[in-house]
Protein backbone atom coordinates (compact mmCIF):
# COMPACT_ATOMS: atom_id res chain seq x y z
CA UNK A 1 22.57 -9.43 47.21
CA UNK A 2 21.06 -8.62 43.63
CA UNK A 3 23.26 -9.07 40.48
CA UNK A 4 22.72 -5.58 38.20
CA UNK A 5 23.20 -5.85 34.46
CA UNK A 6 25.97 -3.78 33.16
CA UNK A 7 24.38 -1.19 30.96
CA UNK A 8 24.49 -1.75 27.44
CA UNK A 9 26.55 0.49 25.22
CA UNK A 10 25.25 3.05 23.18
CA UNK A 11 26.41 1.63 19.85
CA UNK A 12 24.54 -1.49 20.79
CA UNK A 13 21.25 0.15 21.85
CA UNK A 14 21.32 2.05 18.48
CA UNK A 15 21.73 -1.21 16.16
CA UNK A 16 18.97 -2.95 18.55
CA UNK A 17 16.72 0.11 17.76
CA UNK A 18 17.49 0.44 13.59
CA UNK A 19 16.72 -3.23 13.35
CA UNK A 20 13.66 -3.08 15.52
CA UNK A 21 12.71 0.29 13.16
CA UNK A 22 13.31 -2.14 10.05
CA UNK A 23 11.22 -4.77 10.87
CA UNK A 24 8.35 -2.11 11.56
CA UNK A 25 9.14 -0.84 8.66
CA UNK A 26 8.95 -4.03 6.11
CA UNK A 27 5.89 -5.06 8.38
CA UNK A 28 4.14 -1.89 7.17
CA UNK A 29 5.00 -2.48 3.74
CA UNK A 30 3.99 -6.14 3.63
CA UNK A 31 0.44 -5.22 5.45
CA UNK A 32 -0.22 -2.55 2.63
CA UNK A 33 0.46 -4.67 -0.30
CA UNK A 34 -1.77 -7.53 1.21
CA UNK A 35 -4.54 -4.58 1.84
CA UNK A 36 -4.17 -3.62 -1.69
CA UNK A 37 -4.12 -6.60 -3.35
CA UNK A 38 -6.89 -8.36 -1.41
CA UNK A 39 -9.34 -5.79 -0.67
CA UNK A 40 -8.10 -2.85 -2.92
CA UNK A 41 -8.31 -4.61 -6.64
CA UNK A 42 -6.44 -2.52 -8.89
CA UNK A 43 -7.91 -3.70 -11.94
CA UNK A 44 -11.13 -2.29 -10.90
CA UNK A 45 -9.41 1.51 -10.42
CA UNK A 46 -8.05 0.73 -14.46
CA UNK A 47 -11.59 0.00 -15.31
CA UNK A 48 -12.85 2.95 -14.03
CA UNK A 49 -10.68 5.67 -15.43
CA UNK A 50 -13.78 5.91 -18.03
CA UNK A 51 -15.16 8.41 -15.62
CA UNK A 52 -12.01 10.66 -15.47
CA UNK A 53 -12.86 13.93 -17.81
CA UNK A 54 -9.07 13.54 -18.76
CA UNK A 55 -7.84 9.73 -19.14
CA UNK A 56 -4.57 8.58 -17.80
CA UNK A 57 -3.52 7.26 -20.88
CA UNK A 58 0.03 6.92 -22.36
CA UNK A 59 1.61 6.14 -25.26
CA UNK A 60 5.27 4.95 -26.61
CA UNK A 61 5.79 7.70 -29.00
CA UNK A 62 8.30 10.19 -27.98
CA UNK A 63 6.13 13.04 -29.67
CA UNK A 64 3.68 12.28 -26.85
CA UNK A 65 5.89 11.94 -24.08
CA UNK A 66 8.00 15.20 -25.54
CA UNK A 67 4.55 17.39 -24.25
CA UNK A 68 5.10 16.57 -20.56
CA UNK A 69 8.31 17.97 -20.67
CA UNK A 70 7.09 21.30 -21.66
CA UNK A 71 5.44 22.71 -18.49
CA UNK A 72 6.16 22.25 -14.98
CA UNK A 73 4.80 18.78 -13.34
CA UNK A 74 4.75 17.56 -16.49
CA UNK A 75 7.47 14.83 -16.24
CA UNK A 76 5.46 13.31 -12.93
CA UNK A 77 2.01 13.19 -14.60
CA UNK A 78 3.71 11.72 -17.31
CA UNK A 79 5.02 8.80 -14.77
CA UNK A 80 1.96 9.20 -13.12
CA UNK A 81 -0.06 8.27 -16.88
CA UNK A 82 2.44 5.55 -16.97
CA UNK A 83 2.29 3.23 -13.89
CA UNK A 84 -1.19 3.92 -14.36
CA UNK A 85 -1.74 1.27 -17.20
CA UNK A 86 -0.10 -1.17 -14.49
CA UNK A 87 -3.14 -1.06 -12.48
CA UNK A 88 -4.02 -3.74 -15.22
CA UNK A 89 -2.21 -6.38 -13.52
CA UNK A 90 -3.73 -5.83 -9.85
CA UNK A 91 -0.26 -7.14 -7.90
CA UNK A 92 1.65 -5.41 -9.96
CA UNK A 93 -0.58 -2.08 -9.07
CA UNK A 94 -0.51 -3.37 -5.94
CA UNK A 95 2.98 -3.03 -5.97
CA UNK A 96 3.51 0.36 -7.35
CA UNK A 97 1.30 1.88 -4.54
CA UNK A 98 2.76 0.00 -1.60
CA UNK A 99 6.11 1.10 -2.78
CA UNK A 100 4.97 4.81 -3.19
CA UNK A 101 2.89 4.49 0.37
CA UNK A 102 6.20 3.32 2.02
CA UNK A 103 8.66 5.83 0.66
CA UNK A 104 6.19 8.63 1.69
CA UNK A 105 6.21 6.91 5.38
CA UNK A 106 9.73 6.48 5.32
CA UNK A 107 10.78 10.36 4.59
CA UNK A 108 8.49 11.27 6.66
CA UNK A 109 9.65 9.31 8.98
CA UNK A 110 13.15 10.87 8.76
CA UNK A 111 12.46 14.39 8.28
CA UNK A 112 10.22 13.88 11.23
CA UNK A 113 13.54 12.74 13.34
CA UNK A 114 15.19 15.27 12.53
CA UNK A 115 13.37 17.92 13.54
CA UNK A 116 13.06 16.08 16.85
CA UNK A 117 16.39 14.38 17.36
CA UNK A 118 14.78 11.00 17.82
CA UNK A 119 12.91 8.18 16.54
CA UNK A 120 9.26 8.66 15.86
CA UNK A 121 7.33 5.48 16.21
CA UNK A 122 3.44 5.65 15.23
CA UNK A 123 3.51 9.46 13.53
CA UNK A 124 5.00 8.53 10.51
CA UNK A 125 2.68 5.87 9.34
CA UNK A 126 -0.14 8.23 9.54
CA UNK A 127 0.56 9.32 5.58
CA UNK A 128 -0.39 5.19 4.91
CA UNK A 129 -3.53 5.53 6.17
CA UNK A 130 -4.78 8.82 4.33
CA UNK A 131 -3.58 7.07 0.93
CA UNK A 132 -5.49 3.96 1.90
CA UNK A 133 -8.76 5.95 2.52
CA UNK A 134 -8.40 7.44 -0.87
CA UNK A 135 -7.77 4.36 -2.75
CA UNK A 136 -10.79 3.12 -1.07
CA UNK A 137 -12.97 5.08 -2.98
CA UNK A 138 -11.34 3.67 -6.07
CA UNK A 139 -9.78 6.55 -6.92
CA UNK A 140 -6.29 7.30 -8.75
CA UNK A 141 -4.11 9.89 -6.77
CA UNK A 142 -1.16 8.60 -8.17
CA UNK A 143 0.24 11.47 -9.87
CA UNK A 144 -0.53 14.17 -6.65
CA UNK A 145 0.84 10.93 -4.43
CA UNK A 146 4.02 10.73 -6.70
CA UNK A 147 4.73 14.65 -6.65
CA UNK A 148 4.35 14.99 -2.65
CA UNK A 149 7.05 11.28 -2.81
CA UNK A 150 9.47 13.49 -4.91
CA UNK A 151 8.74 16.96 -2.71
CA UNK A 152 9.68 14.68 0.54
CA UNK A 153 12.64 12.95 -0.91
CA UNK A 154 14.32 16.41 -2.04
CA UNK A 155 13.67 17.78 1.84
CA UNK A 156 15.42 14.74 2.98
CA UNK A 157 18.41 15.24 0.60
CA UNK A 158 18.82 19.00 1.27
CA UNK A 159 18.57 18.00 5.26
CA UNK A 160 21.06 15.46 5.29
CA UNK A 161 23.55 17.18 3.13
CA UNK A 162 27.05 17.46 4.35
CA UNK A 163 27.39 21.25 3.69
CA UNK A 164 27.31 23.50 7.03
CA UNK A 165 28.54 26.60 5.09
CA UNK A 166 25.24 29.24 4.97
CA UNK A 167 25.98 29.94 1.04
CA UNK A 168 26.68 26.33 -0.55
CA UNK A 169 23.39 25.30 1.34
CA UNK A 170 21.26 28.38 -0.34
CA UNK A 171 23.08 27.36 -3.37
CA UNK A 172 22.15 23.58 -3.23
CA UNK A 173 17.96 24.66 -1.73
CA UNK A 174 17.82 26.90 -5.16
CA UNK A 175 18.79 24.33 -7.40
CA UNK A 176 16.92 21.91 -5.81
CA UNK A 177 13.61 23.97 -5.73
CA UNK A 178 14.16 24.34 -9.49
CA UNK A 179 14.57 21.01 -10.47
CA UNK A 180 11.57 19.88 -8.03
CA UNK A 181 9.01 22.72 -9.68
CA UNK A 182 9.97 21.52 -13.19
CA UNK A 183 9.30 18.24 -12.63
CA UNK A 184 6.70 18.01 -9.78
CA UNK A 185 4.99 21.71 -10.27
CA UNK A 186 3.62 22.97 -7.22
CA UNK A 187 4.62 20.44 -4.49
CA UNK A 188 8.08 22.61 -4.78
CA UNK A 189 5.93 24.23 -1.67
CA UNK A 190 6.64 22.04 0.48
CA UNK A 191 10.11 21.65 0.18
CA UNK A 192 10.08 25.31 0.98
CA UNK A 193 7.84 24.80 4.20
CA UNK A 194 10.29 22.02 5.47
CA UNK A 195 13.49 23.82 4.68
CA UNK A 196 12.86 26.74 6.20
CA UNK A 197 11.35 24.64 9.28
CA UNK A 198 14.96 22.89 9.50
CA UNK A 199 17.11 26.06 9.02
CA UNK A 200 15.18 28.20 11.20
CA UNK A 201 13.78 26.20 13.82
CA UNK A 202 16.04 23.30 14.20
CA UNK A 203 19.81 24.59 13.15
CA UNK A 204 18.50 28.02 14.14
CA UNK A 205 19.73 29.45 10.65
CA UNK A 206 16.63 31.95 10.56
CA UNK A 207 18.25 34.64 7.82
CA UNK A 208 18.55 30.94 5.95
CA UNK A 209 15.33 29.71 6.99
CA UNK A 210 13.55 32.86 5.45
CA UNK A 211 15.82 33.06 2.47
CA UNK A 212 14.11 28.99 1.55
CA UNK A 213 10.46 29.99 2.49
CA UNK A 214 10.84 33.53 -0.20
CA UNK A 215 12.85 31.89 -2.09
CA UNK A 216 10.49 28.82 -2.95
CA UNK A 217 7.44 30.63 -3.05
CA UNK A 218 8.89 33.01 -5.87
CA UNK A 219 9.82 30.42 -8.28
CA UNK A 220 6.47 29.56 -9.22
CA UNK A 221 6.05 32.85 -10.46
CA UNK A 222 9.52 33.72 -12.21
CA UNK A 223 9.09 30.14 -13.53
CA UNK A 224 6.01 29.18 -14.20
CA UNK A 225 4.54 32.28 -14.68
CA UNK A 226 7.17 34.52 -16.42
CA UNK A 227 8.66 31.62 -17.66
CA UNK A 228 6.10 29.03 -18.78
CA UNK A 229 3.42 32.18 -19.21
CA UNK A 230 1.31 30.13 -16.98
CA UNK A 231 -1.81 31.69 -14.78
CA UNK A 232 -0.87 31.66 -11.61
CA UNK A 233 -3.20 29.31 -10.33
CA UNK A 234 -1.57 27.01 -12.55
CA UNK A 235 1.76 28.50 -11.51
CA UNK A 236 1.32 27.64 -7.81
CA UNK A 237 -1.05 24.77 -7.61
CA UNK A 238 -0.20 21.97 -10.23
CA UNK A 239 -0.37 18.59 -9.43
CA UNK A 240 -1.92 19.63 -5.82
CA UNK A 241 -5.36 18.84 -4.35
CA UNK A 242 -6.06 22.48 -4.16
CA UNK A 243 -6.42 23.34 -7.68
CA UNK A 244 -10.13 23.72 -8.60
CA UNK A 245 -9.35 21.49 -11.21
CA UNK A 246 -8.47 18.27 -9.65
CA UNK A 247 -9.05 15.27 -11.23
CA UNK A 248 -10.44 13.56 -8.56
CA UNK A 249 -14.05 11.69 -8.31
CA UNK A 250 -15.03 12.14 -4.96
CA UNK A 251 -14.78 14.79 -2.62
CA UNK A 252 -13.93 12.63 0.09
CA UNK A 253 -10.63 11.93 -1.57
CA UNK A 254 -9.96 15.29 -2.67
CA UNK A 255 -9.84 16.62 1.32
CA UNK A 256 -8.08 13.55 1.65
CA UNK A 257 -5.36 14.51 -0.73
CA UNK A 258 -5.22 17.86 0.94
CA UNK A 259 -4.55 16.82 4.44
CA UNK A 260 -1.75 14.21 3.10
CA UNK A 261 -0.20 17.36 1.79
CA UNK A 262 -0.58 18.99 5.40
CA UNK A 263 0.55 16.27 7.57
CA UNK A 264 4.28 16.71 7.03
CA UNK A 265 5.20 20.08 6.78
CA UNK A 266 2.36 20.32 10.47
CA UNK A 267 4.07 16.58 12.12
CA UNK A 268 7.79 18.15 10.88
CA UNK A 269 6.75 21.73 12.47
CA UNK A 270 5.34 20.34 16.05
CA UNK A 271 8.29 18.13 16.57
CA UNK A 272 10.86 20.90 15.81
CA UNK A 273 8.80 23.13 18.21
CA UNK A 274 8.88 20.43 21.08
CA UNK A 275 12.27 20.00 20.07
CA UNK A 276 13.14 23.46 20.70
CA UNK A 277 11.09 23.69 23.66
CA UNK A 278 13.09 20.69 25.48
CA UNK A 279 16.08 22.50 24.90
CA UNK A 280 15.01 25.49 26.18
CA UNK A 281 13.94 23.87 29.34
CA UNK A 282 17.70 21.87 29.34
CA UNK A 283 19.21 25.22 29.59
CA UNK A 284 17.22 26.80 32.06
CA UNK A 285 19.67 28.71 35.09
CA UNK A 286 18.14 26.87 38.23
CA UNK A 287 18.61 23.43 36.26
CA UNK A 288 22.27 22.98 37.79
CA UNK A 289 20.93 23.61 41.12
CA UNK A 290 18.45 21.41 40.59
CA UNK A 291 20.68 18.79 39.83
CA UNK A 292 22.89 19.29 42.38
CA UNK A 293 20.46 18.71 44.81
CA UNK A 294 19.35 15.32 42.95
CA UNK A 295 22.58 14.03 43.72
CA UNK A 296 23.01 14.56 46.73
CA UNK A 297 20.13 12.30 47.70
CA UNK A 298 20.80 7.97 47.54
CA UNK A 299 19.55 6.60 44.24
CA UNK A 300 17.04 4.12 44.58
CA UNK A 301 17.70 0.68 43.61
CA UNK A 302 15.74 -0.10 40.79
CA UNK A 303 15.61 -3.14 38.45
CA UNK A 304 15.48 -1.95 35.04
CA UNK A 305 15.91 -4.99 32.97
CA UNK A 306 11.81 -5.50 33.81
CA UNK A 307 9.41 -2.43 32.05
CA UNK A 308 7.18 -1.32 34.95
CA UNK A 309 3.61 -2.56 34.43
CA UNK A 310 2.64 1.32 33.94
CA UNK A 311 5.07 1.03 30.79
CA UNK A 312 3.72 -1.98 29.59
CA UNK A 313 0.10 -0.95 29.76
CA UNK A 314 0.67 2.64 28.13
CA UNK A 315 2.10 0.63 24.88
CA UNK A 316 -0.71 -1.89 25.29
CA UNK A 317 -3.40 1.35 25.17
CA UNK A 318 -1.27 3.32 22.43
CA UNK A 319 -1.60 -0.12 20.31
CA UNK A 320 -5.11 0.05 20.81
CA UNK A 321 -5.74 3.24 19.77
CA UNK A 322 -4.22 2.82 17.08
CA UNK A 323 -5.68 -0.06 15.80
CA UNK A 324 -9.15 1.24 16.36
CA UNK A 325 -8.16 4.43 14.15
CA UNK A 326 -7.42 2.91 11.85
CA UNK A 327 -9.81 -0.09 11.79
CA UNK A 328 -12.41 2.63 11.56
CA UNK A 329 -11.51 4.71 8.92
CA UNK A 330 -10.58 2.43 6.76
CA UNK A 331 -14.05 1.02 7.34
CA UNK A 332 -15.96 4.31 7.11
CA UNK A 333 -14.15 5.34 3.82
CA UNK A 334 -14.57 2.06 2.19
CA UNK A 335 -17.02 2.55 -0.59
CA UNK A 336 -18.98 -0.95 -1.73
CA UNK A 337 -20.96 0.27 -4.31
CA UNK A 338 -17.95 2.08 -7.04
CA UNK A 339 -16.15 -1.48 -7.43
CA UNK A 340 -19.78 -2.88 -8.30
CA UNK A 341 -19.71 -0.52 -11.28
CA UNK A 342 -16.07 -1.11 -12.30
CA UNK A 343 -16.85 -4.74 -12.34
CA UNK A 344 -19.64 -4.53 -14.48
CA UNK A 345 -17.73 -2.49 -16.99
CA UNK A 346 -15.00 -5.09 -16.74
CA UNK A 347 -17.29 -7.95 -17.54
CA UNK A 348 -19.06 -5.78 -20.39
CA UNK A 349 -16.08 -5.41 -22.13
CA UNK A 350 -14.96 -8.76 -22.14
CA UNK A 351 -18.95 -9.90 -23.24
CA UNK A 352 -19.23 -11.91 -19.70
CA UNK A 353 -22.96 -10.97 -19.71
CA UNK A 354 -23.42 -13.91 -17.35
CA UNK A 355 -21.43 -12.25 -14.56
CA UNK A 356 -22.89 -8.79 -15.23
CA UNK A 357 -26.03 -9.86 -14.57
């Protein structure tokens, strides 16, 4: 006679799985930092900002930082000009874009779950690699990176507030769509996107849902345009990769930038669809039947404290995948010939005609 194990409890499962989510999580953020500081060398990117038409600089003077303020997006170029000048120190710019990688994962990670009602595993990690191909053409995103970070982080808030009342939540979405366009410009979008995803979709709020999509996409124009006196490209698409005007040296990076902006709002959308869909199918008529019938018949006896090999070997082929996706396009975007430049124009300015040569 076979001992079973008593089932663990739910509370116990959930702490397993948040720990084993952690781990994955600090892992990810320990492999990008190594990435960028050993193959990505920051100091190169700062040496190259000669070729930008408009140069991240910044300066302590509070006349200079006072301009930023005076125009929507301003306030996150103005960070974005900042941390810029740490690209100096290459683990210190290192730094700065593992951290801003990893907070992008992580909210997607949880706006992701819920729209779904579970834990995505390998989705959410897909944002790391489409920053990693563009900071392998030694470019500087950081500003367009920072504004989608913010955009993300408000969704999350608005999401996980405690308010169920319809009007306090409209209340809370327009202030928050506010504050995001005046100090991230256009990525305000995709706060709208996701909100009205959640509302209608996934608390089935659709009068709400519509009210966040109109609602965001109008104040761009009463604020940037009627209120700034901006054009309305300007109005709509600051700070995003699809302003003509991008400040970006390769197009590579620019359609790069573009589907970073995409992912979300299309990951968030197909899970709260599939979401919805599973539900549907949960409350179909003939589903008591059905399960009626299932009991009836004797349970098999089945050892589940061993994974089946079939388990075992569809994780074993998902890792795979994975690691050949990404294996290849980070080597496919990897560019060997910009650093060469950068380099040279590092050791030119410091007279190391030796190494130049």
């Amino acid at each position: 006679m076979e001992l079973q194990r008593a089932p663990r409890p739910p509370r116990e499962e959930s702490t397993r799985a948040s720990w084993k989510e952690t781990l994955v999580s600090g892992a990810v953020f320990v492999l990008l930092y190594l990435y960028l500081i050993l193959v990505i060398d920051t100091h190169l990117i700062y040496d190259g900002f000669w070729k930008l038409r408009t140069y991240p600089s910044f300066f302590c003077d509070w006349r200079f930082v006072r301009d930023f303020f005076l125009y929507p997006g301003g306030p996150i170029e103005c960070l974005g000009r900042l941390l810029s000048q740490c690209y100096y120190h290459r683990w210190l710019g290192a730094l700065i874009v593992a951290a801003m990688t990893w907070g992008i994962c992580r909210c997607a990670a949880a706006l992701i779950a819920l729209a779904s009602g579970g834990r995505p595993r390998v989705m959410p990690y897909a944002p790391a690699l489409l920053v990693l191909v563009m900071y392998n053409r030694w470019d500087n995103p950081l500003a367009t990176c920072l504004a989608l970070l913010i955009a993300l982080l408000s969704s999350v808030v608005y999401e996980k507030t405690p308010f169920r009342h319809g009007g306090a939540r409209a209340f809370l979405y327009a202030a928050l769509s506010v504050v995001l366009y005046c100090i991230a410009g256009g990525a305000s979008l995709v706060l709208a996107v996701l909100a009205g995803i959640y509302e209608a979709l996934t608390q089935r709020r659709r009068l709400l849902g519509a009210f966040c999509v109109l609602f965001g996409l109008l104040v761009p124009w009463l604020v940037g345009a009627l209120g700034f006196d901006l054009l309305m490209p300007d109005a709509y698409l600051s700070l995003l990769p699809f302003h003509p005007q991008t400040e970006f040296l390769s197009e590579v990076t620019t359609w790069t930038a573009r589907g970073l902006y995409l992912f979300v709002p299309f990951a968030v959308l197909l899970a709260a669809l599939c979401h919805v869909f599973a539900q549907h199918r949960k409350a179909a008529p003939g589903e008591a039947r059905v399960k009626a019938r299932t009991r009836t018949k004797p349970a098999r006896r089945e050892n589940k404290s061993r994974p089946s090999r079939s388990a075992a070997l569809k994780k074993a082929a998902q890792a795979v995948i994975v690691i050949l996706v990404l294996a290849s396009s980070l080597f496919y975007s990897f560019d060997p010939i910009e650093p060469c430049f950068n380099a040279m124009t590092h050791f030119s300015r410091n007279e190391m005609w030796s190494e130049v040569l």
